[in-house]
Structure formats: C-alpha cells, structure tokens
PDB file of N, CA and C in Angstrom:
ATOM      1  N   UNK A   1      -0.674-138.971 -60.766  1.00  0.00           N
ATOM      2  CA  UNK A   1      -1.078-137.774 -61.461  1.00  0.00           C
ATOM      3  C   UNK A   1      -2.246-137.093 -60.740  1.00  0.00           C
ATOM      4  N   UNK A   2      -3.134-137.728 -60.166  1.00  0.00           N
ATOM      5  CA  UNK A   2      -4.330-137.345 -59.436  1.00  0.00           C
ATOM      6  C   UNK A   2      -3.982-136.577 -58.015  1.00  0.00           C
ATOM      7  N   UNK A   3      -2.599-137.227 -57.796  1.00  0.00           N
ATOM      8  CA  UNK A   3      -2.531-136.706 -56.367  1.00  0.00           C
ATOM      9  C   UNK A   3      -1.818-134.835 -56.419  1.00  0.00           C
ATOM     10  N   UNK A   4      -0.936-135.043 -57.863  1.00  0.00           N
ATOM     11  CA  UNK A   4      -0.462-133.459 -58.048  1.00  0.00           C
ATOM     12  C   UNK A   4      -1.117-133.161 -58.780  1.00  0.00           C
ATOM     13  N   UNK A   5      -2.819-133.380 -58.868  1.00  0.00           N
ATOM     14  CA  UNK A   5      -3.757-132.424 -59.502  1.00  0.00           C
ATOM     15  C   UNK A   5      -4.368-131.530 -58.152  1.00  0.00           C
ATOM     16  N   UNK A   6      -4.814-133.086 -57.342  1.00  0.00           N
ATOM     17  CA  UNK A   6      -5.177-132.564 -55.954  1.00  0.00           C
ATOM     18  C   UNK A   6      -4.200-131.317 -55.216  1.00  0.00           C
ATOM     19  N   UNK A   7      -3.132-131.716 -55.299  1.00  0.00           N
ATOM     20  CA  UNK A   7      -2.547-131.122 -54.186  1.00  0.00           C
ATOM     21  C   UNK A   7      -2.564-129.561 -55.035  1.00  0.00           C
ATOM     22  N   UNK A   8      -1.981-129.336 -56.223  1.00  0.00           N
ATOM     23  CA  UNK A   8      -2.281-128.058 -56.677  1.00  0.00           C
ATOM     24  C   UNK A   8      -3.351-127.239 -56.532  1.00  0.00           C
ATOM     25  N   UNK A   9      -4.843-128.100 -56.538  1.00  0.00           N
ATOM     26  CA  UNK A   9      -5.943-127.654 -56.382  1.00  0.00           C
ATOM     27  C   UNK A   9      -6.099-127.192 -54.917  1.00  0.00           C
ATOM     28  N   UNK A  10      -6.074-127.795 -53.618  1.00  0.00           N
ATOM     29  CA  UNK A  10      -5.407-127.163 -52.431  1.00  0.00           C
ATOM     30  C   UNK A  10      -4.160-126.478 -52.132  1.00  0.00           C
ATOM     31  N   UNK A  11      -3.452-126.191 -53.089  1.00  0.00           N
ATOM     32  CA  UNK A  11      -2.373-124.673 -52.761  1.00  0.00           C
ATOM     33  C   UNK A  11      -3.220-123.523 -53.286  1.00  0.00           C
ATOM     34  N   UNK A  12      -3.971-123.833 -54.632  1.00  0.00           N
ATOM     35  CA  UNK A  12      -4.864-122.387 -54.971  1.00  0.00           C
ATOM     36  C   UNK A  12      -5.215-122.298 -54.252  1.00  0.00           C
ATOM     37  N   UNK A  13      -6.334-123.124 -53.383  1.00  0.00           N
ATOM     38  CA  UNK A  13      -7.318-123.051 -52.142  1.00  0.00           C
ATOM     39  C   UNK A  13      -6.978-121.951 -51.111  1.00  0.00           C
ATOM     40  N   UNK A  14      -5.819-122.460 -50.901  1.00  0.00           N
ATOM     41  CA  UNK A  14      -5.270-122.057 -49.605  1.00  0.00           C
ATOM     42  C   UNK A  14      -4.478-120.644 -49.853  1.00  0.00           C
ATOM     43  N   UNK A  15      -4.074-120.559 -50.990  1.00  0.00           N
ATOM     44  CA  UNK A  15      -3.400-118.775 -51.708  1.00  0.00           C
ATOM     45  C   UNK A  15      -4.658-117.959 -51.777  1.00  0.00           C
ATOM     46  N   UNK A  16      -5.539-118.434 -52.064  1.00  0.00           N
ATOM     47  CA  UNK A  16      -7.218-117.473 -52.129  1.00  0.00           C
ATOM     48  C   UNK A  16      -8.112-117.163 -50.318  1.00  0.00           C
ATOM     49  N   UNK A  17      -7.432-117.963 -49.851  1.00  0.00           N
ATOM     50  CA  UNK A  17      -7.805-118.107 -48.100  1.00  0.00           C
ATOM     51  C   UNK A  17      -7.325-117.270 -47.719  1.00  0.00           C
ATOM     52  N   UNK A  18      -5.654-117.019 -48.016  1.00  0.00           N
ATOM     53  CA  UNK A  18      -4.778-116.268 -47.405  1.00  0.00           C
ATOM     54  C   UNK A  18      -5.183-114.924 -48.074  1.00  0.00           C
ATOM     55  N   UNK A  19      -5.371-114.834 -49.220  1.00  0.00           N
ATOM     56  CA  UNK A  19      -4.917-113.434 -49.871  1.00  0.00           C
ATOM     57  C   UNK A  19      -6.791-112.938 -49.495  1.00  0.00           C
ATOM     58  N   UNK A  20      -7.858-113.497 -49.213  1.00  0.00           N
ATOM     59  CA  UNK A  20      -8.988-112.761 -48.485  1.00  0.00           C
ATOM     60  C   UNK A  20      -9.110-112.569 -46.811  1.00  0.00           C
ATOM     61  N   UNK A  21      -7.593-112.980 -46.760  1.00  0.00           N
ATOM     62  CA  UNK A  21      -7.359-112.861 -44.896  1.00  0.00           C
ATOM     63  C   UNK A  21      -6.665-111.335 -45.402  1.00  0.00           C
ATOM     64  N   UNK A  22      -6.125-111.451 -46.342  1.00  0.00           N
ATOM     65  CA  UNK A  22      -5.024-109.886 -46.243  1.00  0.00           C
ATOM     66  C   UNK A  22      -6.315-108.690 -46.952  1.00  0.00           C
ATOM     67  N   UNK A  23      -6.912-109.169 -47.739  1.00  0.00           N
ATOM     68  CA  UNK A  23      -8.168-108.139 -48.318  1.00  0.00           C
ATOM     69  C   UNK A  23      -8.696-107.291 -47.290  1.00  0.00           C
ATOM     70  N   UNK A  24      -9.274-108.516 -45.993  1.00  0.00           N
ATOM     71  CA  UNK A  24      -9.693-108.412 -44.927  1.00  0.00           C
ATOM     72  C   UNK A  24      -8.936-107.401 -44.011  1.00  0.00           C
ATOM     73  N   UNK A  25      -7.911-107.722 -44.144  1.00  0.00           N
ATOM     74  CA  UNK A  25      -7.298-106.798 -42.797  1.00  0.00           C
ATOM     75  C   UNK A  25      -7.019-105.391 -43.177  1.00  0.00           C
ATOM     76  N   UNK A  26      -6.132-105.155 -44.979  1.00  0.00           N
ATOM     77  CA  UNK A  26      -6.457-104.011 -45.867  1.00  0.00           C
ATOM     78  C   UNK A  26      -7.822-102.824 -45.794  1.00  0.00           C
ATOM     79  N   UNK A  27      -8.631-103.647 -45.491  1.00  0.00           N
ATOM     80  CA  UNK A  27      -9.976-103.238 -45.268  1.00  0.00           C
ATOM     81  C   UNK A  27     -10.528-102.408 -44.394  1.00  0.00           C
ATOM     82  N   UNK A  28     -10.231-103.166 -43.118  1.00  0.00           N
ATOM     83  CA  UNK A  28      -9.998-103.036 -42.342  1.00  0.00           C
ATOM     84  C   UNK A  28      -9.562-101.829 -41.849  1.00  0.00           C
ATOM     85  N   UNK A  29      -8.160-101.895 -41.665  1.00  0.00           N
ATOM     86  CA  UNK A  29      -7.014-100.679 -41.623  1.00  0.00           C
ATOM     87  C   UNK A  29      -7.768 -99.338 -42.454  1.00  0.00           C
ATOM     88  N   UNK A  30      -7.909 -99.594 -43.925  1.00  0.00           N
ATOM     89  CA  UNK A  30      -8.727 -98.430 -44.436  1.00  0.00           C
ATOM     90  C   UNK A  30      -9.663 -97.736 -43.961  1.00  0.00           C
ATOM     91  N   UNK A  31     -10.804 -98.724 -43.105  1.00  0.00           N
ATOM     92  CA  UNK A  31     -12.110 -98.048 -42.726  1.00  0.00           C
ATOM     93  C   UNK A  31     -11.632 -97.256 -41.781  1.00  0.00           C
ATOM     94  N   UNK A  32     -10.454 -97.782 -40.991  1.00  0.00           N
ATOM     95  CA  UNK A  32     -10.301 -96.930 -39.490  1.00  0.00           C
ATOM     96  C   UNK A  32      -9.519 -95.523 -40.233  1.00  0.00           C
ATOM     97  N   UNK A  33      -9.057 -95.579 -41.082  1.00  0.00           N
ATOM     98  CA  UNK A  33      -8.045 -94.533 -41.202  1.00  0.00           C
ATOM     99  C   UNK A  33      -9.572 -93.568 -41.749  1.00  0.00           C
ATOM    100  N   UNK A  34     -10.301 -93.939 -42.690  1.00  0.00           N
ATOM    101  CA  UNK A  34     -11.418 -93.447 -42.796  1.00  0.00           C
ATOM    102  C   UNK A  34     -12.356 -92.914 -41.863  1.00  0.00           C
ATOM    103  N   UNK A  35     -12.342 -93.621 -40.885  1.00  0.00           N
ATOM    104  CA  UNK A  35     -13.561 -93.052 -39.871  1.00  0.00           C
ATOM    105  C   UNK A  35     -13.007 -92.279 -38.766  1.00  0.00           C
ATOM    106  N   UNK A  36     -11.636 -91.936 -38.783  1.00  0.00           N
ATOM    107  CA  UNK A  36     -10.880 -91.210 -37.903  1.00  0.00           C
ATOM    108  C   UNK A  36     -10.436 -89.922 -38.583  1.00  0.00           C
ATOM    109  N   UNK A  37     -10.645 -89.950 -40.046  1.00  0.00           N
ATOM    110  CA  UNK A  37     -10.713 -88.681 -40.784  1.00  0.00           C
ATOM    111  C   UNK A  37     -11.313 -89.146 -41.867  1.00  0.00           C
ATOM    112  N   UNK A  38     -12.785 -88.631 -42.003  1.00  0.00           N
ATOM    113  CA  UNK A  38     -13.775 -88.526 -42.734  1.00  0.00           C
ATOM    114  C   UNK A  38     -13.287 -87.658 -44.450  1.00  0.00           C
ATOM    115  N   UNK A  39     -12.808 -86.474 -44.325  1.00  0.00           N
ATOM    116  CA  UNK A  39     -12.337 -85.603 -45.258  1.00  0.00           C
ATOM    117  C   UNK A  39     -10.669 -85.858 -45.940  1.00  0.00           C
ATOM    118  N   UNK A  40     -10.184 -87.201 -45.304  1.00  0.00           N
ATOM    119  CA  UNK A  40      -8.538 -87.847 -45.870  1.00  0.00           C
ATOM    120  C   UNK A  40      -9.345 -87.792 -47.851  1.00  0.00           C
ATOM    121  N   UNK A  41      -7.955 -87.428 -48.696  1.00  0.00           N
ATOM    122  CA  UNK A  41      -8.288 -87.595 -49.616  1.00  0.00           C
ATOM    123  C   UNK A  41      -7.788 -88.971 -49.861  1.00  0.00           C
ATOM    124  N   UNK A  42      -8.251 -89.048 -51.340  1.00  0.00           N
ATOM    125  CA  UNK A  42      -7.816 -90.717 -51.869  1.00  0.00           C
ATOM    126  C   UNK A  42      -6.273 -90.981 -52.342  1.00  0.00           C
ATOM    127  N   UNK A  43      -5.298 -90.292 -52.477  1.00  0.00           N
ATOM    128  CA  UNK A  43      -3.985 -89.749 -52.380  1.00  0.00           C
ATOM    129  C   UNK A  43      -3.710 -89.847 -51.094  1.00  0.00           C
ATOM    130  N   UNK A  44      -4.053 -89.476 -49.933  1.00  0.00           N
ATOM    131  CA  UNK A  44      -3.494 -89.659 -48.589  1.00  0.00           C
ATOM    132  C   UNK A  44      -4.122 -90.665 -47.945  1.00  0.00           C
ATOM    133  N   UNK A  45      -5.009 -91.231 -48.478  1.00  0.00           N
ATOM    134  CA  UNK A  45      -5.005 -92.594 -47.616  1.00  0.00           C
ATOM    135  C   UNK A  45      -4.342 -93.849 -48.362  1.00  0.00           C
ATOM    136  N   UNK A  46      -4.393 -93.480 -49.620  1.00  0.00           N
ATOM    137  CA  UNK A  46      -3.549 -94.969 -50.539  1.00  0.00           C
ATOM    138  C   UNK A  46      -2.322 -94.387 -49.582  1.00  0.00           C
ATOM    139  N   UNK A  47      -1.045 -93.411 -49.701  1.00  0.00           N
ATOM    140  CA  UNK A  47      -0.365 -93.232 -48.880  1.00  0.00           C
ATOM    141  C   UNK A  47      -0.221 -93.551 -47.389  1.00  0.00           C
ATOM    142  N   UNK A  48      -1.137 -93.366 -46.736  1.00  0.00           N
ATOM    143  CA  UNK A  48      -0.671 -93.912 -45.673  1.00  0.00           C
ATOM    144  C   UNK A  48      -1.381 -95.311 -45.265  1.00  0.00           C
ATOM    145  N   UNK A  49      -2.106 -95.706 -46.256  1.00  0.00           N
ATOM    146  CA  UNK A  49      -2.668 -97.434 -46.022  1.00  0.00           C
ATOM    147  C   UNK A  49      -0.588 -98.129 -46.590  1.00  0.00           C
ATOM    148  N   UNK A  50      -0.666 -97.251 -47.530  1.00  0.00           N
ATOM    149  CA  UNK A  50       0.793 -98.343 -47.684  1.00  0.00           C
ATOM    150  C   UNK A  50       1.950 -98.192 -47.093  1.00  0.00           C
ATOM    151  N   UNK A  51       1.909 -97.270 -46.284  1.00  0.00           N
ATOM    152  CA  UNK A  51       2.586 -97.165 -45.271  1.00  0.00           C
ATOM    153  C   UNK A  51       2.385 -98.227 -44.081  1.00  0.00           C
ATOM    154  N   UNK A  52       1.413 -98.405 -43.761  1.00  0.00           N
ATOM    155  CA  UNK A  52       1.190 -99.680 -42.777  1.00  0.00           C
ATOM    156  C   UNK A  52       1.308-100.737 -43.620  1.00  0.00           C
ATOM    157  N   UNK A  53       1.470-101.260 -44.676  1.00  0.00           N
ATOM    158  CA  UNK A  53       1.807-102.432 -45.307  1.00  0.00           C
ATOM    159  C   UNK A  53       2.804-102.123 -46.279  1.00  0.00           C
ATOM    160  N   UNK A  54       4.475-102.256 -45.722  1.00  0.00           N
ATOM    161  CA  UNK A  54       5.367-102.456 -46.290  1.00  0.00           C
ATOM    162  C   UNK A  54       6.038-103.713 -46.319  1.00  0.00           C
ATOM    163  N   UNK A  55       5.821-104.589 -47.619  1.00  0.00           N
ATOM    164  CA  UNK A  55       6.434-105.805 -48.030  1.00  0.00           C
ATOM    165  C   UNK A  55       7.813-106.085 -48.511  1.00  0.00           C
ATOM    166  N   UNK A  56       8.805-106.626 -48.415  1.00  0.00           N
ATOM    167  CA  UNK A  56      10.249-106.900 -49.435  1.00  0.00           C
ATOM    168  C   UNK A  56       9.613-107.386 -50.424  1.00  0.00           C
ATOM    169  N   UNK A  57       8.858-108.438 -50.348  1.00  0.00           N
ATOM    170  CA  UNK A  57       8.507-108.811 -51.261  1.00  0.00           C
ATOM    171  C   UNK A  57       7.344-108.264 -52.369  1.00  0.00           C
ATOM    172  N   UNK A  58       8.484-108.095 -53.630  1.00  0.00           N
ATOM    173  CA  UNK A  58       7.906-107.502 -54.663  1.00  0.00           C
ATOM    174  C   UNK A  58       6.249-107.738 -54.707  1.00  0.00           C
ATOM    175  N   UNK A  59       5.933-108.662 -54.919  1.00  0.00           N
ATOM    176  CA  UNK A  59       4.535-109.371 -55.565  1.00  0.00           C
ATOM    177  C   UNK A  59       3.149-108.860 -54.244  1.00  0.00           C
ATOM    178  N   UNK A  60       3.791-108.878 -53.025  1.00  0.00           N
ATOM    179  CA  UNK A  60       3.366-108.843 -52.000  1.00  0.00           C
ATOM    180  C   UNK A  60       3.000-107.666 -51.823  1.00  0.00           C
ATOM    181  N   UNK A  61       3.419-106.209 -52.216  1.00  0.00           N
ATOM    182  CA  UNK A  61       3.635-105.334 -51.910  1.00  0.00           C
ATOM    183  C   UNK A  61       2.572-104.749 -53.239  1.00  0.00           C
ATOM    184  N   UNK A  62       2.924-104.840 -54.303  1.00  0.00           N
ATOM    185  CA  UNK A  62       1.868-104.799 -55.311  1.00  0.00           C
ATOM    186  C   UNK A  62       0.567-105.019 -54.980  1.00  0.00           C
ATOM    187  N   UNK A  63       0.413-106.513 -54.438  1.00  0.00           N
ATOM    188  CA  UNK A  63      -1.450-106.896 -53.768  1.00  0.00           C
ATOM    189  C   UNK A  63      -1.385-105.439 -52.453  1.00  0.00           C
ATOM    190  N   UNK A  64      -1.145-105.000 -51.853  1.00  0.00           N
ATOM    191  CA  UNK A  64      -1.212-104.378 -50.895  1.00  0.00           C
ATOM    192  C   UNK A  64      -1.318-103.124 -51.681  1.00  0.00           C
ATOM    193  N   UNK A  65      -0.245-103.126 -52.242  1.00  0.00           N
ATOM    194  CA  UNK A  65      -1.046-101.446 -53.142  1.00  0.00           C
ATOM    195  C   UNK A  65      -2.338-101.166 -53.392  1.00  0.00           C
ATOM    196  N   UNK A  66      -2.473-102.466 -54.452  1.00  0.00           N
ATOM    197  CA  UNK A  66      -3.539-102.602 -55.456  1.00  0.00           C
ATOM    198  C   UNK A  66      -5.003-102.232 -54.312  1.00  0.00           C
ATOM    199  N   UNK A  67      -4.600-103.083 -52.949  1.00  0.00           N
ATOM    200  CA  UNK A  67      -5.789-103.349 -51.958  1.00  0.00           C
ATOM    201  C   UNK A  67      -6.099-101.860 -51.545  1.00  0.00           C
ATOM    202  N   UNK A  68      -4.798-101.438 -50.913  1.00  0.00           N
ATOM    203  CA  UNK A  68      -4.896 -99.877 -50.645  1.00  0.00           C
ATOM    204  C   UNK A  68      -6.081 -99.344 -51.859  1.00  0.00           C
ATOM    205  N   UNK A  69      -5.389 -99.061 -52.697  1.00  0.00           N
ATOM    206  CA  UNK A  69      -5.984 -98.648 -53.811  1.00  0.00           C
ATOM    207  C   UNK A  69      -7.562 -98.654 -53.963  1.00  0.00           C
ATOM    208  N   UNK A  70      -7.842-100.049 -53.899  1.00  0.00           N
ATOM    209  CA  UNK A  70      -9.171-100.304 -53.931  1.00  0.00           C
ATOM    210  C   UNK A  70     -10.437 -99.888 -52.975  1.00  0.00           C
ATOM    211  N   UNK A  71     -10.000 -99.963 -51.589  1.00  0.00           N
ATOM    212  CA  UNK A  71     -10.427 -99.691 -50.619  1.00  0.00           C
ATOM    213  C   UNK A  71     -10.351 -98.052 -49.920  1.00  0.00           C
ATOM    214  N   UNK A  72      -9.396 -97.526 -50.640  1.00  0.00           N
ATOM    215  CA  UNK A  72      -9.164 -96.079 -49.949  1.00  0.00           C
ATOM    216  C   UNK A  72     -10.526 -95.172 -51.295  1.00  0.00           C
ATOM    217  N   UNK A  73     -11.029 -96.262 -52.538  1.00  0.00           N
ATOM    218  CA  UNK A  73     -11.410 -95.325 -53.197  1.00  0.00           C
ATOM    219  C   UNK A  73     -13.087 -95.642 -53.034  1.00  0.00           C
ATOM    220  N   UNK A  74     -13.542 -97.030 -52.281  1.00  0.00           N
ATOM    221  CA  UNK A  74     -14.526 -97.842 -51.669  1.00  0.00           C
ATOM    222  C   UNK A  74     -15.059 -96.615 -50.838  1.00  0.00           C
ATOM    223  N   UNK A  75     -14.216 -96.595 -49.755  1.00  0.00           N
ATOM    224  CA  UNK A  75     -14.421 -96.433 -48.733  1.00  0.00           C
ATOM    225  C   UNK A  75     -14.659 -94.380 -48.744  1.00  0.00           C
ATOM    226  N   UNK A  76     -14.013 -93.523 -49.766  1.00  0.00           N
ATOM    227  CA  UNK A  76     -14.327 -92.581 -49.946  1.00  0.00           C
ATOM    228  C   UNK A  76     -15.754 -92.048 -50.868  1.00  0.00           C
ATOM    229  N   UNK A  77     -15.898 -93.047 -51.724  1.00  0.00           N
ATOM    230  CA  UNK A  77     -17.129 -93.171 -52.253  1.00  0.00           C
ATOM    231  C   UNK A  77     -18.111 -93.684 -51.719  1.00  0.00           C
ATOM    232  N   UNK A  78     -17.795 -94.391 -50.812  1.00  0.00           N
ATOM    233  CA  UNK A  78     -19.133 -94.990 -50.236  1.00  0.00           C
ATOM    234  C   UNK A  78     -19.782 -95.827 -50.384  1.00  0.00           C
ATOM    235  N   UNK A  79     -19.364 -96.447 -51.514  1.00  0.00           N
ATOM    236  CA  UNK A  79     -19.673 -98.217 -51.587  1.00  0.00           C
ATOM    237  C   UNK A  79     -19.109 -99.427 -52.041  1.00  0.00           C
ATOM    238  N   UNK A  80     -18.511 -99.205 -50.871  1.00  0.00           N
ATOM    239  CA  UNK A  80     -17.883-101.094 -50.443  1.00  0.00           C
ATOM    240  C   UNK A  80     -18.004-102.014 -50.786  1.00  0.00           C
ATOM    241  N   UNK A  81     -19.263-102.052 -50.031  1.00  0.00           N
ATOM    242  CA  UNK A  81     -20.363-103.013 -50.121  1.00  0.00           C
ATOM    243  C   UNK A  81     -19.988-104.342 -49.674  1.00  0.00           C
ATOM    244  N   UNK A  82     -19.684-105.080 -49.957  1.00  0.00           N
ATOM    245  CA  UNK A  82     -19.305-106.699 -49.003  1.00  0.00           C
ATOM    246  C   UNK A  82     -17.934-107.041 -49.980  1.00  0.00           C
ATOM    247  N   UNK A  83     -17.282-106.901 -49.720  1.00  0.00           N
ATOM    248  CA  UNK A  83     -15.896-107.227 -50.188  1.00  0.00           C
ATOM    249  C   UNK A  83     -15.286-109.083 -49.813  1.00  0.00           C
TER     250      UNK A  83
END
C-alpha cells in the first residue's frame, strides 16, 4: 500500500514538473510575440499564442489556452511578475 501511495505521489510530482516546463515555454513564446509587437491586442495574441500550440489532445490544448490566456493578459498589463 505504501509503495502505490509513493508512486502516485511521484506521478503528481512529475505532472507539476512537466506542466511548469509547458507554463515556461507558453511564457516564453508570449513575451516574444510581445516584444516584437508592443501594441498586439489581448485577442490577437491569445490567437496567435494558440496557434503555436496546437494539441489533439483535448485536455492539453485547454492548459495551452488557459496559458495563452494568462500570459497574453500578464504580459499586456505588465505584471507577470515571476510565474
């Protein structure tokens, strides 16, 4: 029982590793689309951030929205801040 407590407790681990590797790169991608046009509205960069991240997978594609989302409205307002 201890060992499929453990091991569950290292798949969250490792789903929270991964999904602040994809935050990261979301981020990323945003600032540049940002600092290469200063005046992009928040409508055209969620648009074309999710354009560079098209998933099949349903669930996948949602976090990538959501990230778009978050970061295209960060990054037009002006504070980020440490993500």
């Amino acid at each position: 029982m201890k060992c499929v407590l453990v091991m569950a407790a290292l798949m969250a681990l490792s789903f929270a590793a991964n999904n602040h590797h994809l935050a990261d790169l979301v981020h990323k991608e945003v600032s540049t689309l940002y600092s290469t046009n200063s005046h992009i509205t928040y409508d055209a960069c969620v648009h074309k951030c999710d354009g560079l991240f098209d998933f099949v997978d349903s669930t996948d594609e949602s976090e990538t929205d959501r990230l778009c989302g978050e970061y295209c409205r960060c990054e037009i307002n002006n504070n980020c801040g440490h993500h």
